[in-house]
Protein backbone atom coordinates (compact mmCIF):
# COMPACT_ATOMS: atom_id res chain seq x y z
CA UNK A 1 -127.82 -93.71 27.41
CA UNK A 2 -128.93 -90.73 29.32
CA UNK A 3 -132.32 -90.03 30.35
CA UNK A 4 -133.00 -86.72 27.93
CA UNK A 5 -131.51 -88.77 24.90
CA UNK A 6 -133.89 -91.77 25.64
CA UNK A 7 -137.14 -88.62 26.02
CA UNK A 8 -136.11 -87.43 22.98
CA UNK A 9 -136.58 -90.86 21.40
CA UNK A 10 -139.71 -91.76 22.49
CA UNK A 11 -141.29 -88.65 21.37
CA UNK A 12 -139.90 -89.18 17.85
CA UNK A 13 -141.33 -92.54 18.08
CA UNK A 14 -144.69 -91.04 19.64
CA UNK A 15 -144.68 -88.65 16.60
CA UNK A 16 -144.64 -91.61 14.05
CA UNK A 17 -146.69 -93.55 15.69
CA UNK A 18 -149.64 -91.05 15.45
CA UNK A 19 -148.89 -90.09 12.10
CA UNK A 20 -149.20 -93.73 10.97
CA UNK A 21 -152.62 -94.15 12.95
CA UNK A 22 -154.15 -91.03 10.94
CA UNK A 23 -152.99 -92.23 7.76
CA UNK A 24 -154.59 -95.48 8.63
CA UNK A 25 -158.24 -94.22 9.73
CA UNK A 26 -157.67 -91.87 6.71
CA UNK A 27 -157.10 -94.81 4.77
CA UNK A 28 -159.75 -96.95 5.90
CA UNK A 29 -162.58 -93.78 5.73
CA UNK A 30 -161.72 -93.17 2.33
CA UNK A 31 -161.83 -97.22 1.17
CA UNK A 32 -165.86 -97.06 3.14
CA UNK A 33 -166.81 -94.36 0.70
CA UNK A 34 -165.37 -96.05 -2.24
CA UNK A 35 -167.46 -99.27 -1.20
CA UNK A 36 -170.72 -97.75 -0.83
């Protein structure tokens, strides 16, 4: 697998990775309003 295929991959996987983490905090924000 060459090297720019394998950059290209990460950062796709980087990319998901932070969207998932926002949607969590998001997530969790929004369910400690709802609580209180």
């Amino acid at each position: 697998m060459p090297e720019y295929m394998i950059a290209k991959y990460q950062k796709k996987i980087g990319i998901i990775s932070v969207f998932m983490l926002e949607t969590y905090l998001w997530a969790s924000y929004k369910a400690l309003i709802h609580i209180n």
